[in-house]
C-alpha atoms as a PDB file:
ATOM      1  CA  UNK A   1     -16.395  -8.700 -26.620  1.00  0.00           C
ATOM      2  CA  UNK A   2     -15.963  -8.827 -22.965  1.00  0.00           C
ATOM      3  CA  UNK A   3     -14.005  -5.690 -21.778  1.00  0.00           C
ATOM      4  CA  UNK A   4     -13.653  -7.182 -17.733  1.00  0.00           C
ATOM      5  CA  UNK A   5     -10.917  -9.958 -18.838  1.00  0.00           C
ATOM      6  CA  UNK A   6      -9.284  -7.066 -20.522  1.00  0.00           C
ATOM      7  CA  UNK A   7      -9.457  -4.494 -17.980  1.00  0.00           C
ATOM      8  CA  UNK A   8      -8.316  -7.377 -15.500  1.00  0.00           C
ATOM      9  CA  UNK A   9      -5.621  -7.848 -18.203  1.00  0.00           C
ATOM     10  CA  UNK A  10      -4.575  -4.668 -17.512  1.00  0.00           C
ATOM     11  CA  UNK A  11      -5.790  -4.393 -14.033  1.00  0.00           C
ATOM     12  CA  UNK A  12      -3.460  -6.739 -12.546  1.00  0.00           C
ATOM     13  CA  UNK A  13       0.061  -6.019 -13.617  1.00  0.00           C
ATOM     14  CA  UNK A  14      -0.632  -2.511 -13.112  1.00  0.00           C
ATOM     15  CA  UNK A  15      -1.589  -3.249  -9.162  1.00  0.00           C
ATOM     16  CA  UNK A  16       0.959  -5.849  -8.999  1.00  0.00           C
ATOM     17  CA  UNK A  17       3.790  -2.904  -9.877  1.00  0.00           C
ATOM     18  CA  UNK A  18       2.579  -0.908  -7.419  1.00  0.00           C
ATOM     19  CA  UNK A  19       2.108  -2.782  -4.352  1.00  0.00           C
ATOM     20  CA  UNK A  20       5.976  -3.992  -4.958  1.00  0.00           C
ATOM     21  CA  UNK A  21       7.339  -0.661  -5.899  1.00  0.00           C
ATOM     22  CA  UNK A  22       5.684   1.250  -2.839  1.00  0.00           C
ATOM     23  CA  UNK A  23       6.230  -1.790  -0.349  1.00  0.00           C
ATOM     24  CA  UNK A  24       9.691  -1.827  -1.359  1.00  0.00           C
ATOM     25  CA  UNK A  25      10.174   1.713  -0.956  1.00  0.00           C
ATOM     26  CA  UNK A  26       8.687   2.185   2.319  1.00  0.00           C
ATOM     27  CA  UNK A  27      10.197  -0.797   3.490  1.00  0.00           C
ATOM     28  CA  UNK A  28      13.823   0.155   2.299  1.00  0.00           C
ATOM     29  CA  UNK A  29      13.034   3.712   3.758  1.00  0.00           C
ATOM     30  CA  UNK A  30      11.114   3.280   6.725  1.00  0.00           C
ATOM     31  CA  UNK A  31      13.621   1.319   8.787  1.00  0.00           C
ATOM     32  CA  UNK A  32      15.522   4.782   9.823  1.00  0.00           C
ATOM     33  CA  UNK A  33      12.828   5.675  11.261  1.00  0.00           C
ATOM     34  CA  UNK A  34      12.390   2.372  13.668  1.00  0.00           C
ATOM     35  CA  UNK A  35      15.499   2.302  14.238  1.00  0.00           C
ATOM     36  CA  UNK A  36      15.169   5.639  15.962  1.00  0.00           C
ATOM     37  CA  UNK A  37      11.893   4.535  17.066  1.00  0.00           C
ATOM     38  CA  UNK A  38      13.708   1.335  18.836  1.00  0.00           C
ATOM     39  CA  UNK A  39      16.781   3.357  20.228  1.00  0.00           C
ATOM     40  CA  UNK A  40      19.061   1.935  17.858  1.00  0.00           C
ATOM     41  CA  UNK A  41      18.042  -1.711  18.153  1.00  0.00           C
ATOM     42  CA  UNK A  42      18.670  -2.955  14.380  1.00  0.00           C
ATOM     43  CA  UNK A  43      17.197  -6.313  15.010  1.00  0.00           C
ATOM     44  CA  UNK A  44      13.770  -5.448  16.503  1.00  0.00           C
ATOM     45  CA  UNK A  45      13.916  -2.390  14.263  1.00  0.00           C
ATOM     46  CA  UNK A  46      14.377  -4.813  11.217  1.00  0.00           C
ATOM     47  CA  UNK A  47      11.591  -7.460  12.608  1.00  0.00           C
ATOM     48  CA  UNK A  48       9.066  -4.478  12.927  1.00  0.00           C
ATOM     49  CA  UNK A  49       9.994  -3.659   8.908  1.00  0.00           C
ATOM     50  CA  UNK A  50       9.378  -7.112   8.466  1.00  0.00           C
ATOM     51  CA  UNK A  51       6.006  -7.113  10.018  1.00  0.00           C
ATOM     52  CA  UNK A  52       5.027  -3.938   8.448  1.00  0.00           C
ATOM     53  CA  UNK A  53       5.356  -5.311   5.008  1.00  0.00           C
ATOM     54  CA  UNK A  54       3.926  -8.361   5.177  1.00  0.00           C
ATOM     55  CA  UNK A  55       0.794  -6.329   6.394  1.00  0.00           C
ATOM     56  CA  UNK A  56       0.865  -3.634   3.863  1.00  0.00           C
ATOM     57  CA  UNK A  57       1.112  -6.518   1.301  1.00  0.00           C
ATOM     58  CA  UNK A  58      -1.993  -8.680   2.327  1.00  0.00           C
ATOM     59  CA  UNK A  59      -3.974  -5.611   2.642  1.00  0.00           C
ATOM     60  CA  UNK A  60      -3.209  -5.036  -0.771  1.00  0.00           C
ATOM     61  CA  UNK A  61      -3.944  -8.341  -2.188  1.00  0.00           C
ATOM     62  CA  UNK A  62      -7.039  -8.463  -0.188  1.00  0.00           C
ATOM     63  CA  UNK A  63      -8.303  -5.287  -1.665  1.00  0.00           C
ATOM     64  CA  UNK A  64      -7.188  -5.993  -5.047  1.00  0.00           C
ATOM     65  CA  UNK A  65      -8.885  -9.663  -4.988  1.00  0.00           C
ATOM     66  CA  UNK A  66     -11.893  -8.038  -3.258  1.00  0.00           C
ATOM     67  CA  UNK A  67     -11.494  -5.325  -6.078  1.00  0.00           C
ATOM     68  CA  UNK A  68     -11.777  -7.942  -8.691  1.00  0.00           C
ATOM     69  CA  UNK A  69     -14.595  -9.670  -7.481  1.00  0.00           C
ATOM     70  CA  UNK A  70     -17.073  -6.646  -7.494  1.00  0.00           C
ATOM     71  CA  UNK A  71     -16.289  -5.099 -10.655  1.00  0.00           C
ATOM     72  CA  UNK A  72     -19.163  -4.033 -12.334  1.00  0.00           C
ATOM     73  CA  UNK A  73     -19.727  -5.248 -15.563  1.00  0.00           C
ATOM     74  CA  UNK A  74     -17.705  -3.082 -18.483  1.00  0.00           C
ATOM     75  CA  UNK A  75     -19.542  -2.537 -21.990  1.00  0.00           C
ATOM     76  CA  UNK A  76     -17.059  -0.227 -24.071  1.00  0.00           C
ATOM     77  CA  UNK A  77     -13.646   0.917 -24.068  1.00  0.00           C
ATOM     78  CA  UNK A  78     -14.667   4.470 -22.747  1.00  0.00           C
ATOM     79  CA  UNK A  79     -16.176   2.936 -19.564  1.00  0.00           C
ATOM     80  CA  UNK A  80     -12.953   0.461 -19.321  1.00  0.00           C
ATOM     81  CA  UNK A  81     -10.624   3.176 -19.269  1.00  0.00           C
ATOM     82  CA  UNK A  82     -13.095   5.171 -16.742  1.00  0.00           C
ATOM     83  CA  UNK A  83     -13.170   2.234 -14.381  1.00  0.00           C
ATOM     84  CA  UNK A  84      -9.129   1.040 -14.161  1.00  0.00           C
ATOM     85  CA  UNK A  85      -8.466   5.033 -13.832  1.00  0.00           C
ATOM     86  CA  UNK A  86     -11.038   4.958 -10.723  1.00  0.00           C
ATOM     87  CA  UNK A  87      -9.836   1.747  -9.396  1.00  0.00           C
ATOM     88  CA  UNK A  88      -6.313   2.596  -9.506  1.00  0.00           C
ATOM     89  CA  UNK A  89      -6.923   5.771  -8.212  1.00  0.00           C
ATOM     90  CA  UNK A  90      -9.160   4.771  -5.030  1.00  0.00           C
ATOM     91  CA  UNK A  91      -5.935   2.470  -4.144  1.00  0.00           C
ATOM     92  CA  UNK A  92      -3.287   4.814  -4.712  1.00  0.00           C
ATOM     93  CA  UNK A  93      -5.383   7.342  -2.547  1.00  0.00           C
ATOM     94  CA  UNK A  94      -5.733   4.382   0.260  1.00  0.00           C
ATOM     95  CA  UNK A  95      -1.852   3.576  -0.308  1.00  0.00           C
ATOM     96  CA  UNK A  96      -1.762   7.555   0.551  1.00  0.00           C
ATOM     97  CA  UNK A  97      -3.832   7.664   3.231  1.00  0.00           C
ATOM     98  CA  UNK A  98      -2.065   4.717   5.083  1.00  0.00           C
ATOM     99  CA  UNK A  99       1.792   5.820   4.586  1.00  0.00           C
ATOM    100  CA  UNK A 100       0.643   9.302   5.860  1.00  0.00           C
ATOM    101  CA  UNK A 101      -1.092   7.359   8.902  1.00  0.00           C
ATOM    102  CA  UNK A 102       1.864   5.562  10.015  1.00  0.00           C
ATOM    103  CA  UNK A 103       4.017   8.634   9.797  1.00  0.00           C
ATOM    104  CA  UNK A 104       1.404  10.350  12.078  1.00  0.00           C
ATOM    105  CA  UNK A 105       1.651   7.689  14.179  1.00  0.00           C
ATOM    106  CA  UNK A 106       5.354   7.505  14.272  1.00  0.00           C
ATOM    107  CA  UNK A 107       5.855  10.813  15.031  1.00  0.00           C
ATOM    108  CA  UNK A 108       3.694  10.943  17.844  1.00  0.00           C
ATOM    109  CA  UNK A 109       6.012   8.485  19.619  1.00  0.00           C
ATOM    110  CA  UNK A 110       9.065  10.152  18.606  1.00  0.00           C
ATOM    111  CA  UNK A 111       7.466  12.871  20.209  1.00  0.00           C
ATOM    112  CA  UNK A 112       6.397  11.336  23.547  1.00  0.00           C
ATOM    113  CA  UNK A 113       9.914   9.304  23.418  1.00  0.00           C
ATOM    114  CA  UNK A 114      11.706  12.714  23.241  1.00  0.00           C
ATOM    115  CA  UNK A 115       9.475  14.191  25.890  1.00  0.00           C
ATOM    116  CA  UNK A 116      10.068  10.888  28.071  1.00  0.00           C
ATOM    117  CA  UNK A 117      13.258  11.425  28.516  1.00  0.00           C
END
């Protein structure tokens, strides 16, 4: 029996759930923040939004695909489990890592903005 089709089986939906349910968040969430970021310009606030998500969404297809196409080879159901749980928790940690980078990132020019002024 070969356990890869049926971890990608699973694999896939999975991933696919996440990317849109976090992009979707952020990107519903996020734009108070550039909006403040752009003094209240709604357009280039909502471009920037725009921009954002089409980003955060090839990086995640890219890293899913790339994902995919180094997947070790799977012999039993234990090690099946073992790998999706390790796979879909390296990209939820990297999901993480880059929500809490932008939020740095945007608070440091809130900061300077404020201090600007």
């Amino acid at each position: 029996m070969n356990y890869n089709i049926i971890t990608y089986i699973i694999y896939l939906p999975i991933i696919c759930f996440i990317m849109v349910k976090i992009g979707w968040l952020v990107y519903k969430n996020g734009e108070v923040f550039l909006i403040n970021l752009c003094n209240g310009n709604f357009e280039l606030a909502k471009s920037i939004n725009k921009i954002l998500l089409i980003g955060y969404y090839l990086t995640n297809i890219g890293y899913a695909i790339i994902t995919i196409a180094y997947w070790e080879k799977i012999n039993s159901l234990s090690s099946m489990f073992g790998s999706l749980s390790s796979t879909l928790g390296k990209i939820i940690f990297l999901l993480a890592i880059l929500h809490y980078n932008n939020i740095f990132w945007l608070r440091q020019i809130l900061k300077t903005k404020i201090i600007n002024q």
